[in-house]
C-alpha atoms as a PDB file:
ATOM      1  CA  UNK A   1       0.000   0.000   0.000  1.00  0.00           C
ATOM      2  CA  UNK A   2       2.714   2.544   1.223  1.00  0.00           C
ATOM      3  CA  UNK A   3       4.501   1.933  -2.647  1.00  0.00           C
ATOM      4  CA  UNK A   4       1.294   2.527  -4.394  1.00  0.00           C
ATOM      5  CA  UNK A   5       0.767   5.898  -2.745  1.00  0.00           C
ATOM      6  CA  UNK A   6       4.606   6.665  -3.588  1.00  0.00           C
ATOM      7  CA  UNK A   7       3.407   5.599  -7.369  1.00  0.00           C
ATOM      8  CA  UNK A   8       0.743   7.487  -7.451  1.00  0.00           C
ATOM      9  CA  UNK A   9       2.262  10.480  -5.849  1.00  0.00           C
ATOM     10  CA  UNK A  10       5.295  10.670  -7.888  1.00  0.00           C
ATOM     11  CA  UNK A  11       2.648   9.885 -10.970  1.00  0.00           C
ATOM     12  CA  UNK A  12       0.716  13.036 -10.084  1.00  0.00           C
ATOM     13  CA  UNK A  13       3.985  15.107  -9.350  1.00  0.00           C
ATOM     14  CA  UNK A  14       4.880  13.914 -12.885  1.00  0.00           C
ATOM     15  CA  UNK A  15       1.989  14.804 -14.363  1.00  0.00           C
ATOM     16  CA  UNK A  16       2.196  18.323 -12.777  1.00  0.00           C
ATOM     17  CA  UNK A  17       5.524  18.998 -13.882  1.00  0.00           C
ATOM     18  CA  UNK A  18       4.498  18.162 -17.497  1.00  0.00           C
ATOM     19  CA  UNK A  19       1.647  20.401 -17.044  1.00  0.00           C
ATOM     20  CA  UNK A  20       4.161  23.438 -16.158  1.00  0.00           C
ATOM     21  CA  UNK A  21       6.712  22.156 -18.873  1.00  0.00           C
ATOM     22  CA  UNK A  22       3.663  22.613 -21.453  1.00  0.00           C
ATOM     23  CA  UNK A  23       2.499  25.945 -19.825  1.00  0.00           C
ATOM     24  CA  UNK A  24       5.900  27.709 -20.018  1.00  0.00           C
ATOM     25  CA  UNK A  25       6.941  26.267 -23.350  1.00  0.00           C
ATOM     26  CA  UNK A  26       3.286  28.233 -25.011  1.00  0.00           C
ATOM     27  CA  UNK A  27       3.988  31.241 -23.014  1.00  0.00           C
ATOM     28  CA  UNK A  28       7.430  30.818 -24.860  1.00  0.00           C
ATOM     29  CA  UNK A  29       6.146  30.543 -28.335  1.00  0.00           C
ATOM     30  CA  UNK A  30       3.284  33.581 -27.637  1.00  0.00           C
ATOM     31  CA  UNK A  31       6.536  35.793 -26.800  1.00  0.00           C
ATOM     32  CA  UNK A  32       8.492  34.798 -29.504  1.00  0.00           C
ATOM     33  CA  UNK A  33       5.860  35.726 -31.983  1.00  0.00           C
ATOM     34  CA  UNK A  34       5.321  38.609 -30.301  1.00  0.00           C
ATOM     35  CA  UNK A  35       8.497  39.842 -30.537  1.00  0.00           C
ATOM     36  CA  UNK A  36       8.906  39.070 -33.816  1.00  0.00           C
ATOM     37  CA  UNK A  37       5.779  41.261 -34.777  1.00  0.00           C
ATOM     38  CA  UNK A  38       7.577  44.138 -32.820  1.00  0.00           C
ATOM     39  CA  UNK A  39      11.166  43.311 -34.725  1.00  0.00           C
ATOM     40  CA  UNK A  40       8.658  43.452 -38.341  1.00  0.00           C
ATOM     41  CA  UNK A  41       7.275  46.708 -36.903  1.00  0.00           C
ATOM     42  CA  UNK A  42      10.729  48.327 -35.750  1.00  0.00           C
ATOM     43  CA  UNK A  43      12.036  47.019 -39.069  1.00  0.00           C
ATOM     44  CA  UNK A  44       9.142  48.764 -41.529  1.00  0.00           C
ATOM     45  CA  UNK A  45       9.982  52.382 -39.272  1.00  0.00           C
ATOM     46  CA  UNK A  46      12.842  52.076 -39.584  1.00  0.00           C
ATOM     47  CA  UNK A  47      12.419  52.292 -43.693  1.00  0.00           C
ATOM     48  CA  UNK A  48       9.615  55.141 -43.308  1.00  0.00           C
ATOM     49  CA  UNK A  49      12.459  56.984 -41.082  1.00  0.00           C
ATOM     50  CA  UNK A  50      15.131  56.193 -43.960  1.00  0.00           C
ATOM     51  CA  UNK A  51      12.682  57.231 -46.591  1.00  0.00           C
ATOM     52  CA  UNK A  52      11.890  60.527 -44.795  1.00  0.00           C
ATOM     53  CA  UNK A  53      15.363  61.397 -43.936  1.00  0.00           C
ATOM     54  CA  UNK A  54      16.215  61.013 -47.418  1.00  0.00           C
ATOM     55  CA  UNK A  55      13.416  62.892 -48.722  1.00  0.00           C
ATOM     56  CA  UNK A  56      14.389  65.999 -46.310  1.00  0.00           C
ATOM     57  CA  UNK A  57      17.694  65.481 -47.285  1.00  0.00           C
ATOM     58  CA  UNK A  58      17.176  65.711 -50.978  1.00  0.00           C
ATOM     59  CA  UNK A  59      15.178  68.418 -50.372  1.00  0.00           C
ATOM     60  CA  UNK A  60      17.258  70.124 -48.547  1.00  0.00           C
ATOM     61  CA  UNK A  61      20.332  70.045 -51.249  1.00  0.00           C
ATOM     62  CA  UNK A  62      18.189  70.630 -53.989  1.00  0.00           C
ATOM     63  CA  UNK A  63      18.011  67.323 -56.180  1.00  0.00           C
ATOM     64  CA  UNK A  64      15.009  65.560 -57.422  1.00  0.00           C
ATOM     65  CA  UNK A  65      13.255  61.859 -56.464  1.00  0.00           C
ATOM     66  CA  UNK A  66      15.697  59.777 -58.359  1.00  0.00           C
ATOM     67  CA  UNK A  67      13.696  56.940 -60.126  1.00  0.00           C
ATOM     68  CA  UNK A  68      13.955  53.174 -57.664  1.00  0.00           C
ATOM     69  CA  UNK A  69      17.531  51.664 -58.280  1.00  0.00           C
ATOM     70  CA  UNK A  70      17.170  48.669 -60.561  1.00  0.00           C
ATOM     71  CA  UNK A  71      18.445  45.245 -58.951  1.00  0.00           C
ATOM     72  CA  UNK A  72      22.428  45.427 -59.336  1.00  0.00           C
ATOM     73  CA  UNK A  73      23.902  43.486 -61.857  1.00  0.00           C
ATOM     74  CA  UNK A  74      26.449  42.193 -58.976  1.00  0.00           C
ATOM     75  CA  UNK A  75      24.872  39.192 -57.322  1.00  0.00           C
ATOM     76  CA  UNK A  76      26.723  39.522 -54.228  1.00  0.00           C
ATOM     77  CA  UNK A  77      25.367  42.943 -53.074  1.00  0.00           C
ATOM     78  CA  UNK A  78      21.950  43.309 -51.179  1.00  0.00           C
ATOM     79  CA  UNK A  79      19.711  44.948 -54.097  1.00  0.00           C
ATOM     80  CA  UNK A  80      18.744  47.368 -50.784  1.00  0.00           C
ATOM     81  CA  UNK A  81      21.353  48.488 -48.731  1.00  0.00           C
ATOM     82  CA  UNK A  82      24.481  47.516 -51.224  1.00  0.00           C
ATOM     83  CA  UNK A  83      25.820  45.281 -48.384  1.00  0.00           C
ATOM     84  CA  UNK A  84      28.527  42.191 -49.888  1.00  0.00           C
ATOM     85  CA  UNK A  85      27.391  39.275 -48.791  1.00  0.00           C
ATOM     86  CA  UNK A  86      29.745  37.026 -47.093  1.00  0.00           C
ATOM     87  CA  UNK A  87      29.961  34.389 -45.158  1.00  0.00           C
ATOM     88  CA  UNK A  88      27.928  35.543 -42.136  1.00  0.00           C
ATOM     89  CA  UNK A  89      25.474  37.902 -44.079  1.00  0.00           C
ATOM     90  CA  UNK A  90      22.821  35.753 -45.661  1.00  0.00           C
ATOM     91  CA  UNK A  91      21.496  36.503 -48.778  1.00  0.00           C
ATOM     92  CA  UNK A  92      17.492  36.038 -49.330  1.00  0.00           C
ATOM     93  CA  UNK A  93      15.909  36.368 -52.140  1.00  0.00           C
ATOM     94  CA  UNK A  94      12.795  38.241 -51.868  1.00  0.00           C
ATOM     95  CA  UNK A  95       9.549  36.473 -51.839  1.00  0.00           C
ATOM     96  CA  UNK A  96       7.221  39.244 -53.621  1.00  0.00           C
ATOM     97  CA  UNK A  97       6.743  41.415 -55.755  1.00  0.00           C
ATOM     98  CA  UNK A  98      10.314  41.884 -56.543  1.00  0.00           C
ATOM     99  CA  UNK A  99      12.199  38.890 -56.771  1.00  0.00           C
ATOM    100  CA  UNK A 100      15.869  40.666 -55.609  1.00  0.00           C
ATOM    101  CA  UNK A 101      18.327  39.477 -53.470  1.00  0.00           C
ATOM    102  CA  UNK A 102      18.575  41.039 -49.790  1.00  0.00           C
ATOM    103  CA  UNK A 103      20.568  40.595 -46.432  1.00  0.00           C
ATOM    104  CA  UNK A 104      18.821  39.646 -43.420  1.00  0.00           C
ATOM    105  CA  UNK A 105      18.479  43.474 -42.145  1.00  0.00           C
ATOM    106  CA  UNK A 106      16.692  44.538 -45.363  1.00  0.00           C
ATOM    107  CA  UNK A 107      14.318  41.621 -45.051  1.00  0.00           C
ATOM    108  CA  UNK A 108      11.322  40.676 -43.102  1.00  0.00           C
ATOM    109  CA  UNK A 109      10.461  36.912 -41.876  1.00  0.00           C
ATOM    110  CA  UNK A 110       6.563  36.166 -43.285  1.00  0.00           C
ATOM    111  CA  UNK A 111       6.626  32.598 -42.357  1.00  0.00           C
ATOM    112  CA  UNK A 112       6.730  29.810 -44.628  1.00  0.00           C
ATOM    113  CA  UNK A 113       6.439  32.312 -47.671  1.00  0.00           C
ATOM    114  CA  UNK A 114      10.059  32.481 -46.325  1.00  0.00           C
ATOM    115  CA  UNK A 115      11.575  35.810 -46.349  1.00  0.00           C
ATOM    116  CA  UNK A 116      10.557  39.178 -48.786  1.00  0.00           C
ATOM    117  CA  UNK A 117      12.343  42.877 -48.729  1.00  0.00           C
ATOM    118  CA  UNK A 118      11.141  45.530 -46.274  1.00  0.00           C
ATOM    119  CA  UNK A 119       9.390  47.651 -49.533  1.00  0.00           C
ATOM    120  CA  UNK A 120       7.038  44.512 -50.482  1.00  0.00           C
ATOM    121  CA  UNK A 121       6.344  43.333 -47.654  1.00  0.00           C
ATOM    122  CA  UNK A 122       5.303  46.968 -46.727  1.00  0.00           C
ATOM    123  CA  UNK A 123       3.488  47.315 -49.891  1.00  0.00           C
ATOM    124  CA  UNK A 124       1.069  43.852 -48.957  1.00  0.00           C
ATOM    125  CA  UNK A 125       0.900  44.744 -45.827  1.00  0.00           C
ATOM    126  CA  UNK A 126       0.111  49.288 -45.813  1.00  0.00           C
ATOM    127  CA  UNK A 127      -0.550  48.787 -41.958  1.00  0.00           C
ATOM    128  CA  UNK A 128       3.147  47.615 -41.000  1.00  0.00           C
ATOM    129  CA  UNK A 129       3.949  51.506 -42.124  1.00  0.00           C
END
């Protein structure tokens, strides 16, 4: 009798901790998603900063919109920020609308569309801005 209460005790104290193990590893996943929503959001102001800083800028000295940069003939540049890529800068190629290669900064994660640039995945999604 006394080892089938120890069973049943280290059964329930089993189940418990299983129970906890499940309950922290969801919290876990709800915070990782939610930071990567704030990591998509810090990314696309980031761009609308850029963009406005650039617009006051050329504004400022005088010199008109110039038209969007093609994608660079040079396959190991981001088509965004020019960056080389190397051996610990990724390349991705873009998902969307544009199809060009970009580093991991210049790129947002949109699950298992895999990754797209900062400008079309701002461009599906107007709210991110």
């Amino acid at each position: 009798a006394r080892a089938r209460q120890d069973g049943e005790r280290w059964a329930s104290a089993l189940q418990r901790a299983q129970r906890e193990a499940l309950e922290r590893e969801a919290t876990r996943g709800a915070e990782q998603a939610r930071q990567q929503e704030l990591i998509r959001d810090m990314k696309g102001r980031l761009l609308e900063l850029l963009r406005e800083k650039d617009a006051l800028w050329q504004k400022t000295e005088g010199i008109s919109t110039p038209m969007p940069s093609p994608v660079p003939r040079d396959a190991g540049l981001c088509t965004r920020c020019h960056k080389d890529f190397r051996l610990l800068s990724r390349r991705y190629n873009c998902s969307r609308l544009c199809q060009g290669k970009v580093c991991h900064t210049c790129s947002v994660d949109v699950g298992k569309q895999g990754r797209c640039c900062l400008l079309c995945y701002q461009q599906r999604h107007p709210q991110a801005t």
